[in-house]
C-alpha atoms as a PDB file:
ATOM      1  CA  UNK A   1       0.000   0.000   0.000  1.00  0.00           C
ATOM      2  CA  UNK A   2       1.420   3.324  -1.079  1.00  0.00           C
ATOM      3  CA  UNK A   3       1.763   6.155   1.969  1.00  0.00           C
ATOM      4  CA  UNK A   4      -0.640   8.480   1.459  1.00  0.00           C
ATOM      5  CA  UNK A   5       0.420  12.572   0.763  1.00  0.00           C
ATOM      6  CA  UNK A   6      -1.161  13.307   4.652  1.00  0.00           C
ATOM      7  CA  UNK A   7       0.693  10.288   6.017  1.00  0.00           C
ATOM      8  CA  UNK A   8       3.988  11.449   4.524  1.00  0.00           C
ATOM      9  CA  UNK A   9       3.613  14.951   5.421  1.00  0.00           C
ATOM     10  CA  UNK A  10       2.703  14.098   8.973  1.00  0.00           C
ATOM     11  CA  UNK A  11       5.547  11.534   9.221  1.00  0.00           C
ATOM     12  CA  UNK A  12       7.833  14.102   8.094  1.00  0.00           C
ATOM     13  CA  UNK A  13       6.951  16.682  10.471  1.00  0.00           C
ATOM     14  CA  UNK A  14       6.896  14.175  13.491  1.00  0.00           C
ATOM     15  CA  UNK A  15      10.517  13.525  12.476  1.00  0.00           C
ATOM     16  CA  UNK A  16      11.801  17.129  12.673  1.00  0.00           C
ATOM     17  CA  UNK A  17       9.809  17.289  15.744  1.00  0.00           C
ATOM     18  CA  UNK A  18       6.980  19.714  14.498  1.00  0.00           C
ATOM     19  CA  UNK A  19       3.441  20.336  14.421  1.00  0.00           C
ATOM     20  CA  UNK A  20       1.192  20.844  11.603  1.00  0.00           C
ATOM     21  CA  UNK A  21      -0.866  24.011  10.459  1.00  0.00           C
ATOM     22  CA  UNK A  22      -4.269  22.814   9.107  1.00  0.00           C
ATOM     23  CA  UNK A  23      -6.137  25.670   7.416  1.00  0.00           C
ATOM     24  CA  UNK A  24      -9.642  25.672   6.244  1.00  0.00           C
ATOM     25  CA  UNK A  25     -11.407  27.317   3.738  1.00  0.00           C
ATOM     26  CA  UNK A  26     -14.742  27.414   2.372  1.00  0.00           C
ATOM     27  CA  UNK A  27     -14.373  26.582  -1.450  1.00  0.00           C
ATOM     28  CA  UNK A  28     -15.668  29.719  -3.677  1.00  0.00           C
ATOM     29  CA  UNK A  29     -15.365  32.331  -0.376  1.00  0.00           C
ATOM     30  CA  UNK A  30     -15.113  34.624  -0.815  1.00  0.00           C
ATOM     31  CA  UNK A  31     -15.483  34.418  -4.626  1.00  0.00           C
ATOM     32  CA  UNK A  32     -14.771  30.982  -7.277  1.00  0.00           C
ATOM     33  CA  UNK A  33     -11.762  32.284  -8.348  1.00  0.00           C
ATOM     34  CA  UNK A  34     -10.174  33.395  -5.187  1.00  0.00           C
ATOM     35  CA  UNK A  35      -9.709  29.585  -3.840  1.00  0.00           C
ATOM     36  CA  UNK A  36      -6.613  28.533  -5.886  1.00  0.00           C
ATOM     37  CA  UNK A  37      -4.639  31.708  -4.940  1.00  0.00           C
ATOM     38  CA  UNK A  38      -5.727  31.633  -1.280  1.00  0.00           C
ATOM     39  CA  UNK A  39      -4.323  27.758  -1.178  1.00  0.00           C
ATOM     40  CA  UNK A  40      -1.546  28.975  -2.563  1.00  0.00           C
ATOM     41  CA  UNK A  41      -0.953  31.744  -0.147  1.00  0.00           C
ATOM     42  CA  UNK A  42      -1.889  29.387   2.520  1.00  0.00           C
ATOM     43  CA  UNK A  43       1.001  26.998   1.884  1.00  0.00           C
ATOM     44  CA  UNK A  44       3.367  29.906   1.207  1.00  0.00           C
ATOM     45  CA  UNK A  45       2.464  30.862   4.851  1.00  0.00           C
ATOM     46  CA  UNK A  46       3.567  27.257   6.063  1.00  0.00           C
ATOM     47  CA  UNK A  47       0.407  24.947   5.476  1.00  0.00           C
ATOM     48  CA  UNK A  48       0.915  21.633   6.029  1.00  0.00           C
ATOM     49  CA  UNK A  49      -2.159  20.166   4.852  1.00  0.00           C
ATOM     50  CA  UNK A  50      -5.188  22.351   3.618  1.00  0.00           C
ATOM     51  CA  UNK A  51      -8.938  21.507   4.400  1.00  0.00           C
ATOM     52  CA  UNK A  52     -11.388  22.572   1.578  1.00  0.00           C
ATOM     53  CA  UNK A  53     -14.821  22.941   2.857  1.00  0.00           C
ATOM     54  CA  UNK A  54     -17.304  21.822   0.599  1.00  0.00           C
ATOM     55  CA  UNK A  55     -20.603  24.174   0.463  1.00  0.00           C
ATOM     56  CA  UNK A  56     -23.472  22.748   1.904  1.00  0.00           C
ATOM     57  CA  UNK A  57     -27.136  24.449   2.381  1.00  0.00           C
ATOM     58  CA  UNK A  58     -27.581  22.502   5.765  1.00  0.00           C
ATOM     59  CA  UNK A  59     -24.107  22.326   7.509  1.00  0.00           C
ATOM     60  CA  UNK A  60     -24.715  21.357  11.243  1.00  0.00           C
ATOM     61  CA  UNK A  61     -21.908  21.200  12.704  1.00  0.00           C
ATOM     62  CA  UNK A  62     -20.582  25.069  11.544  1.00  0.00           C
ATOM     63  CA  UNK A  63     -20.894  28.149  13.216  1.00  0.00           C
ATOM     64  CA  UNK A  64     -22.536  31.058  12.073  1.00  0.00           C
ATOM     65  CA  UNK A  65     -19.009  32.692  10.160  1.00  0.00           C
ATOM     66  CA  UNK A  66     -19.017  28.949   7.903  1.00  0.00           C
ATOM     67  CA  UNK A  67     -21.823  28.829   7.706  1.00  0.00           C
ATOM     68  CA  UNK A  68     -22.547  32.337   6.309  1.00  0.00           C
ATOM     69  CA  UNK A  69     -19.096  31.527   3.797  1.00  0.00           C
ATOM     70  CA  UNK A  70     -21.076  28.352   2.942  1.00  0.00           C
ATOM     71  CA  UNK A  71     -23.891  30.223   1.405  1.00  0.00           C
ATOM     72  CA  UNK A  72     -22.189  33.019  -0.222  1.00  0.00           C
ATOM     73  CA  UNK A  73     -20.363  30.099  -2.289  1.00  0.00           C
ATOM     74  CA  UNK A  74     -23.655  28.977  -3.066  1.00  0.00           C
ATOM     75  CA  UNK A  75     -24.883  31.844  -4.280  1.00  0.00           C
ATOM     76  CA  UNK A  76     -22.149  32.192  -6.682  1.00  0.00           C
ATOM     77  CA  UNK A  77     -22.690  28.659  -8.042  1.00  0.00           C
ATOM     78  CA  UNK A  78     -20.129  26.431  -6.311  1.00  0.00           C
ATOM     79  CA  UNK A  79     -21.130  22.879  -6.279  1.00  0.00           C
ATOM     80  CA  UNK A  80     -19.075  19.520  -5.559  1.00  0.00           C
ATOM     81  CA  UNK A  81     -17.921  19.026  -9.168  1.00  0.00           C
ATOM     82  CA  UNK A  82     -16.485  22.860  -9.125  1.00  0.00           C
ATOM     83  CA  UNK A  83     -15.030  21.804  -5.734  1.00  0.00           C
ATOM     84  CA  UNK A  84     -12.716  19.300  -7.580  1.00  0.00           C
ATOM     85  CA  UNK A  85     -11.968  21.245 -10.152  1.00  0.00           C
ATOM     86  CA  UNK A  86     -10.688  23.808  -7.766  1.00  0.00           C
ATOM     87  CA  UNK A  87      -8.407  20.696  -6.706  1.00  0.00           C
ATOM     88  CA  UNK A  88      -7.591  19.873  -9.773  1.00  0.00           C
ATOM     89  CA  UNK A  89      -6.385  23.443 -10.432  1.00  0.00           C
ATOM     90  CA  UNK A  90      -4.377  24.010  -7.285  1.00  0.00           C
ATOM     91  CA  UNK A  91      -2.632  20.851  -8.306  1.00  0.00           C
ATOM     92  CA  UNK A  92      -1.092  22.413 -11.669  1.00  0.00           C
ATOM     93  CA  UNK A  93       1.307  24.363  -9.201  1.00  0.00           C
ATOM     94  CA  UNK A  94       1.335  22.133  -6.333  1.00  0.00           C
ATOM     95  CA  UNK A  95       1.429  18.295  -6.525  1.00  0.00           C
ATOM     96  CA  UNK A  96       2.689  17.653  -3.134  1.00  0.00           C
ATOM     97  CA  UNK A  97       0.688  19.842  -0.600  1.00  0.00           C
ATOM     98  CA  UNK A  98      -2.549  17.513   0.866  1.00  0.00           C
ATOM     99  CA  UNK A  99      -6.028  18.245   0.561  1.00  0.00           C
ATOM    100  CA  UNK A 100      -8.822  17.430   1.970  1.00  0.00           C
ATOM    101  CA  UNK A 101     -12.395  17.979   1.565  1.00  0.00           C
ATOM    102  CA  UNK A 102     -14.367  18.618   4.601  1.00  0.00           C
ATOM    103  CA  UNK A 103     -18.704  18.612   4.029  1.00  0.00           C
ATOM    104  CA  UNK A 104     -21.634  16.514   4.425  1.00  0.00           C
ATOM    105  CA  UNK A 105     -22.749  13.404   2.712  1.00  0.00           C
ATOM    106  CA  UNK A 106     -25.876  14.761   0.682  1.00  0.00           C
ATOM    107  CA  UNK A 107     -23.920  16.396  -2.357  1.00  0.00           C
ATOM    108  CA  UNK A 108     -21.734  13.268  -2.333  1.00  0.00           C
ATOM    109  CA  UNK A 109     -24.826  10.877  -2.411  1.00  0.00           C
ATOM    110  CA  UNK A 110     -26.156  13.049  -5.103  1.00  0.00           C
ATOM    111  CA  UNK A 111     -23.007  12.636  -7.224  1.00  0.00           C
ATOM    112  CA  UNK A 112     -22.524   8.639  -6.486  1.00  0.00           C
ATOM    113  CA  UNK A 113     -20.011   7.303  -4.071  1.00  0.00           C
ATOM    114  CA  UNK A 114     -18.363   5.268  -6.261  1.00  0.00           C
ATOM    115  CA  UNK A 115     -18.150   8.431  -8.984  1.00  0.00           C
ATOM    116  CA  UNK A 116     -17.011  10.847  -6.201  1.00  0.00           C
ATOM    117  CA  UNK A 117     -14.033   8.555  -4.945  1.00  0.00           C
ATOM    118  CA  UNK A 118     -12.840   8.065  -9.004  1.00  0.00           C
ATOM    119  CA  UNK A 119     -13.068  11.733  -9.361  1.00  0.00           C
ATOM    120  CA  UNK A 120     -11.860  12.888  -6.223  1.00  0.00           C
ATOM    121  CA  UNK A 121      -8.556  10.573  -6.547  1.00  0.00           C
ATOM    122  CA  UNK A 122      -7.802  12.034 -10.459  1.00  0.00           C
ATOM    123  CA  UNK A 123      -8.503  15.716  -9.409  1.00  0.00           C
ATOM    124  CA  UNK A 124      -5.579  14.944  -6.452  1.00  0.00           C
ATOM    125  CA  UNK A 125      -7.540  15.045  -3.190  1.00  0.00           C
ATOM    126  CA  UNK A 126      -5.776  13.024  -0.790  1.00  0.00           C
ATOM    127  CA  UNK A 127      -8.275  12.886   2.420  1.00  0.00           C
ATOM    128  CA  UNK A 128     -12.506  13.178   3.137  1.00  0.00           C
ATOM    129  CA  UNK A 129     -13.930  14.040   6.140  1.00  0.00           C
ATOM    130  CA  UNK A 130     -17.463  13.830   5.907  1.00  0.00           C
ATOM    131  CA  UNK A 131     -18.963  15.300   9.469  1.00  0.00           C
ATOM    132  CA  UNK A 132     -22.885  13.100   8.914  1.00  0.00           C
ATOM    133  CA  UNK A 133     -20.862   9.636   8.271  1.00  0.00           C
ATOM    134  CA  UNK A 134     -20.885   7.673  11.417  1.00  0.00           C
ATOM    135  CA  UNK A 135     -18.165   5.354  11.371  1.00  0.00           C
ATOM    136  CA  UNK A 136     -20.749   2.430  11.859  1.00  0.00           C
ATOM    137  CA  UNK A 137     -22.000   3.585   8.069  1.00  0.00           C
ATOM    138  CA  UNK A 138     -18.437   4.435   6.757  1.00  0.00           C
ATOM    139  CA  UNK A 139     -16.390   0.643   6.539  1.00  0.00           C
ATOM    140  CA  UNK A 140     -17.055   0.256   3.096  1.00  0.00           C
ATOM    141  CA  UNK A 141     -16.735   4.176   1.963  1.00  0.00           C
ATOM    142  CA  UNK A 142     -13.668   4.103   3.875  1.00  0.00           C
ATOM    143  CA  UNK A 143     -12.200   1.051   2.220  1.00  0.00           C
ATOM    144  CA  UNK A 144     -13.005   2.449  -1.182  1.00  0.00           C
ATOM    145  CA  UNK A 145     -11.256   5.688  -0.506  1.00  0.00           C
ATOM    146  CA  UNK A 146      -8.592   3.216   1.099  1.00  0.00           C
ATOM    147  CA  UNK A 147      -7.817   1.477  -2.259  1.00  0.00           C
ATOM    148  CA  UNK A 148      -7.663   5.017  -4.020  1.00  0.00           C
ATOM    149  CA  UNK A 149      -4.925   6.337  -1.299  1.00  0.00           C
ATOM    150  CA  UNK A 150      -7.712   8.584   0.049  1.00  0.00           C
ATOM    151  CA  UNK A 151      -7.684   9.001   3.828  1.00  0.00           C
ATOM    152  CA  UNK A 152     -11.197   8.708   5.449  1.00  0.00           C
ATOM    153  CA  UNK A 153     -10.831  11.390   8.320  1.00  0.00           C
ATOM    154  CA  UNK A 154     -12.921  11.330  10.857  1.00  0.00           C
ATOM    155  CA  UNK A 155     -14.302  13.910  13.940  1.00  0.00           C
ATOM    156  CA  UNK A 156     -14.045  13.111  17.364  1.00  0.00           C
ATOM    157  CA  UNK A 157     -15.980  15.008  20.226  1.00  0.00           C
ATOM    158  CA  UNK A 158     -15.347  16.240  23.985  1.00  0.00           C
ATOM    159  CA  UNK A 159     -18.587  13.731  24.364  1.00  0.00           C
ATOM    160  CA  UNK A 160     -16.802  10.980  22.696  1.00  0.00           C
ATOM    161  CA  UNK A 161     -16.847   7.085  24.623  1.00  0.00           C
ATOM    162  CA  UNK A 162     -13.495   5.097  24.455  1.00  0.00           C
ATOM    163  CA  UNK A 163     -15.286   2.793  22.812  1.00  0.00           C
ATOM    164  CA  UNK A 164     -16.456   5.211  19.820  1.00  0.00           C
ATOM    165  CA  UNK A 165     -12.249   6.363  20.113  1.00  0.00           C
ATOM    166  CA  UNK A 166     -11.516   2.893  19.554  1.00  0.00           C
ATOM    167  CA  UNK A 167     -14.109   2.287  16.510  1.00  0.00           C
ATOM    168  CA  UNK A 168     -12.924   5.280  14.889  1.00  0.00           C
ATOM    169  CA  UNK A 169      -9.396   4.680  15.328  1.00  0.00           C
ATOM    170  CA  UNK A 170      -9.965   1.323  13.447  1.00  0.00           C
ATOM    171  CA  UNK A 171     -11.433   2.622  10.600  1.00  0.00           C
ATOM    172  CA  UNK A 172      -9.715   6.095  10.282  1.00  0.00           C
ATOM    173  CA  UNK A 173      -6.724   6.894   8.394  1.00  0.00           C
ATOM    174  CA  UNK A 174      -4.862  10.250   8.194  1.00  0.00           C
ATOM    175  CA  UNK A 175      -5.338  12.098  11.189  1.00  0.00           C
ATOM    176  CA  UNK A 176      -8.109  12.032  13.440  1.00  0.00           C
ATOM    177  CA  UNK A 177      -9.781  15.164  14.001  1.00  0.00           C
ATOM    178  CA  UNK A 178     -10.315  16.280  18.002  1.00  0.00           C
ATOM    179  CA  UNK A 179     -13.263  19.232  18.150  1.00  0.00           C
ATOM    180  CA  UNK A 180     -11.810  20.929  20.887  1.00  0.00           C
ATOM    181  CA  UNK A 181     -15.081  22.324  21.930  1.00  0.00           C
ATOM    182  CA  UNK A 182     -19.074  20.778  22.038  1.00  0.00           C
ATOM    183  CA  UNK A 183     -21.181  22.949  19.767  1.00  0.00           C
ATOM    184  CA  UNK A 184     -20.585  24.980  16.692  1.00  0.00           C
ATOM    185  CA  UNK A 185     -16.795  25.606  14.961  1.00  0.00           C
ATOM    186  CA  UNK A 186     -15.504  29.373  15.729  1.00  0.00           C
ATOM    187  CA  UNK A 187     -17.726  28.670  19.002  1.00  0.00           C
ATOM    188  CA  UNK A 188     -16.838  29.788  23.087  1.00  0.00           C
ATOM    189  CA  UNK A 189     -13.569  29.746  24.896  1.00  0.00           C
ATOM    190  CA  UNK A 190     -11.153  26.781  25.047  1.00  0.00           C
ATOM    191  CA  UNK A 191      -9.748  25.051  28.319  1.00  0.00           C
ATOM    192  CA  UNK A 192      -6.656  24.169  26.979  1.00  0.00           C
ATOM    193  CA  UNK A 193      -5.793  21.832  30.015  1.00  0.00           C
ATOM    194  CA  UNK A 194      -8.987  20.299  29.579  1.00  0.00           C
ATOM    195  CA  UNK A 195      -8.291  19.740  25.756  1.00  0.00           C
ATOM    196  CA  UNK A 196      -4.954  18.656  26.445  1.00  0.00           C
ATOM    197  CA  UNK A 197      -5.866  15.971  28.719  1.00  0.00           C
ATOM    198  CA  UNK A 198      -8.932  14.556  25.736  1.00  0.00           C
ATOM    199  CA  UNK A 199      -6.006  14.421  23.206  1.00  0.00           C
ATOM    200  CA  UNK A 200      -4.027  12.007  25.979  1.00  0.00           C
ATOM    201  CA  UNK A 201      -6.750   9.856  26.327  1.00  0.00           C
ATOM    202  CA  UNK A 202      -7.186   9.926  22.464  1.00  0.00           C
ATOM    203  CA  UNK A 203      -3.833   8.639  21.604  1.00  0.00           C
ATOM    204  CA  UNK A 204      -3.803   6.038  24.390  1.00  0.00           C
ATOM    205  CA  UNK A 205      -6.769   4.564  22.222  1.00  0.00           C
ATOM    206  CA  UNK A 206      -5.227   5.333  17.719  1.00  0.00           C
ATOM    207  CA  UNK A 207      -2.440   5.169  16.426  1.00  0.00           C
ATOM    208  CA  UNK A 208      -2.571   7.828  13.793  1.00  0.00           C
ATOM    209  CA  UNK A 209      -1.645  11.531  14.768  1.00  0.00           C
ATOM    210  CA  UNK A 210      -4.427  13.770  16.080  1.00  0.00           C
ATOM    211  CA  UNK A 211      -5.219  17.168  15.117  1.00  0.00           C
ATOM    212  CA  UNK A 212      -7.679  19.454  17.153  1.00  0.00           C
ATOM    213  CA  UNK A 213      -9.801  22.624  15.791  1.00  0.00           C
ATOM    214  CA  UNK A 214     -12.882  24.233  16.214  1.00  0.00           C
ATOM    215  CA  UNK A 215     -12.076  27.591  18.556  1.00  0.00           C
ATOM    216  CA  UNK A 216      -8.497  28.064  18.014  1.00  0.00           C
ATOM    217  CA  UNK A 217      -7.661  31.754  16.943  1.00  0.00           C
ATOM    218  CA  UNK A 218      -4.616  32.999  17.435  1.00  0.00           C
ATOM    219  CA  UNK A 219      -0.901  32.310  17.760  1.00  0.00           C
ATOM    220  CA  UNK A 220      -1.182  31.687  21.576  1.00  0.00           C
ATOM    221  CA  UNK A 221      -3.843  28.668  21.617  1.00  0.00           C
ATOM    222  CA  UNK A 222      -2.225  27.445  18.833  1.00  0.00           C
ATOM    223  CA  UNK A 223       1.010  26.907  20.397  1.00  0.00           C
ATOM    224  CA  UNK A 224      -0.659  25.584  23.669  1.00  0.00           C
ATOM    225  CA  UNK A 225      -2.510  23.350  21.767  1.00  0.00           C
ATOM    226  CA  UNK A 226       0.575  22.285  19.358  1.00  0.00           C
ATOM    227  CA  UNK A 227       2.035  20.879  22.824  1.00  0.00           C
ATOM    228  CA  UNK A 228      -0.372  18.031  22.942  1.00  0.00           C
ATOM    229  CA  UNK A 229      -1.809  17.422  19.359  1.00  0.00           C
ATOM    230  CA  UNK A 230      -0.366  16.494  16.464  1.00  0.00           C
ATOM    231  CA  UNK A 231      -1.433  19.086  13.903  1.00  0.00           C
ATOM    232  CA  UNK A 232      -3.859  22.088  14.802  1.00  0.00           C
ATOM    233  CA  UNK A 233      -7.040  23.096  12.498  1.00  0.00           C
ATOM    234  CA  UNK A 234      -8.125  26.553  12.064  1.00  0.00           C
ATOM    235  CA  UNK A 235     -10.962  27.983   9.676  1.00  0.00           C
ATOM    236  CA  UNK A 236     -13.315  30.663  11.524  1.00  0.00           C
ATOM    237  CA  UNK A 237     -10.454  32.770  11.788  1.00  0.00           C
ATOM    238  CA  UNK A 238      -9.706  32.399   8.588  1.00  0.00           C
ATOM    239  CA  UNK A 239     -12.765  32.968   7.236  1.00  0.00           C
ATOM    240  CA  UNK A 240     -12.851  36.077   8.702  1.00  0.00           C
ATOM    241  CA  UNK A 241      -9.681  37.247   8.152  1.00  0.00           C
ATOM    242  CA  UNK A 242     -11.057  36.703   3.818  1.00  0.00           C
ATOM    243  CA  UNK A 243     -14.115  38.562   4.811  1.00  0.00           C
ATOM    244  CA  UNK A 244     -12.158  41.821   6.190  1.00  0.00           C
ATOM    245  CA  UNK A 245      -9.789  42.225   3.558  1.00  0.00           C
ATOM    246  CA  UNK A 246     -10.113  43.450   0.313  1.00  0.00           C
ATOM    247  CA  UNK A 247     -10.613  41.121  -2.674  1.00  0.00           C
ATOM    248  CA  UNK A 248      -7.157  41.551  -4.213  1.00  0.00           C
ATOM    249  CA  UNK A 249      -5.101  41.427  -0.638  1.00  0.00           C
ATOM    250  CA  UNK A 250      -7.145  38.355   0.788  1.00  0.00           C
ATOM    251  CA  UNK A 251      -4.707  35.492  -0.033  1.00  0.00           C
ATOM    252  CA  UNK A 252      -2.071  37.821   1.457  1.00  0.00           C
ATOM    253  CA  UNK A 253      -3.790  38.712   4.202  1.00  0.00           C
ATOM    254  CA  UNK A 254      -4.524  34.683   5.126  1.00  0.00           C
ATOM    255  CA  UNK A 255      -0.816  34.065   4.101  1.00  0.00           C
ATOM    256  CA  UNK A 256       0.507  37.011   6.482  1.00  0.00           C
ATOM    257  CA  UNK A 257      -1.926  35.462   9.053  1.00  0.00           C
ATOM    258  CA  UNK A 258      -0.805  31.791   8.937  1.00  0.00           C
ATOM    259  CA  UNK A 259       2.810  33.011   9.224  1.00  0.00           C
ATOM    260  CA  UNK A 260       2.181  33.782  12.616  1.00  0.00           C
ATOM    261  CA  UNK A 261       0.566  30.909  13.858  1.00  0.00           C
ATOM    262  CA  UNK A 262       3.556  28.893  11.908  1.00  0.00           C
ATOM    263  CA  UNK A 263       6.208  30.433  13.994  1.00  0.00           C
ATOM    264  CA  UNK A 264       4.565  30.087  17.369  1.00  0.00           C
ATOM    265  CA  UNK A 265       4.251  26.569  16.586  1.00  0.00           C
ATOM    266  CA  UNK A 266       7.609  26.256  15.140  1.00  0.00           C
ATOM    267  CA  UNK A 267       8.882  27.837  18.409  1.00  0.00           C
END
């Protein structure tokens, strides 16, 4: 079985002793053709791995700042099929930087499993995390994205049993992904001692690195939370930071942005 791109990046960073920087963005926010140059910008600022939310009209598990980015996208005509071309695109300039694709499981139903996975692997995305698959439904999806070196990435709550840590850890490849926080992303304050001691248990239970998001927004939390996980996830803030900048100075504004949180973790 070849390594996948997320299991060689996070090998490689575990190696020189370093965390990874996880940004998310909401594909076509805040425009279609401002997604390739923001990725860009994003790994330029020291992204690791880049998660590519995919626009959904019911997304439950995101705040009101995703959520809001979700629908703008929508507005301007983004579906799942434009979401892999964006892939597609960013991989003319970049064939080594992971991607995954972070939504819900209606527009992938819509399209076909099987037809999403075939795309998905020619278009260059490396990992899915779909929030509405349980891992009870997700062996065989999971196994399928296996065989087409696609991670299956899954979430894992404050509320979470051992025994759901232990499923998930079975079927999950990649990272797994800690929500530092129960409710909403971009939502309340963190405890990082709290969230430090989760990620503990976590790892007594996986084998596969962990990365934690949902609340983290600045340089600070980042680097307290760097201490325990394996990788750190951050998207409100980015969101955001897209939202208050002009059109033309966004992906520099996200790049300038990422640089800091890439130096407290590097520190």
């Amino acid at each position: 079985m070849i390594m996948s791109r997320i299991q060689q990046t996070l090998n490689r960073l575990q190696k020189q002793n370093r965390k990874g920087l996880v940004p998310f963005v909401t594909t076509g926010f805040p425009s279609p053709e401002l997604t390739v140059p923001v990725m860009h910008a994003m790994v330029e600022g020291g992204a690791d791995i880049i998660e590519l939310g995919v626009p959904f009209s019911d997304p439950m598990a995101d705040g009101p700042v995703i959520q809001h980015a979700s629908e703008v996208a929508l507005q301007k005509g983004m579906t799942l099929e434009k979401v892999l071309d964006t892939v597609e695109e960013f991989r003319i300039r970049d064939e080594n930087t992971p991607v995954v694709l972070m939504g819900y499981a209606n527009p992938i139903e819509r399209m076909g499993v099987d037809v999403f996975i075939k795309k998905a692997a020619e278009k260059g995305v490396d990992g899915v995390l779909v929030v509405d698959y349980p891992p009870e439904e997700s062996e065989e999806f999971a196994a399928k994205l296996k065989a087409n070196d696609i991670d299956m990435i899954f979430l894992l709550a404050p509320t979470s049993t051992d025994e759901r840590i232990r499923e998930i850890g079975r079927i999950a490849s990649g990272y797994i992904y800690y929500v530092s926080l129960k409710g909403v992303t971009g939502s309340g304050n963190l405890n990082v001692n709290e969230v430090t001691s989760r990620i503990e248990k976590i790892k007594k239970h996986v084998t596969i690195p962990v990365g934690v998001g949902f609340g983290i927004r600045d340089a600070a939390t980042a680097r307290a939370l760097g201490a325990s996980a394996d990788a750190v996830v951050i998207g409100s803030r980015i969101i955001q930071e897209l939202e208050s900048a002009k059109p033309d100075e966004a992906a520099s504004a996200v790049k300038s942005f990422l640089k800091e949180i890439r130096k407290a973790l590097d520190e």
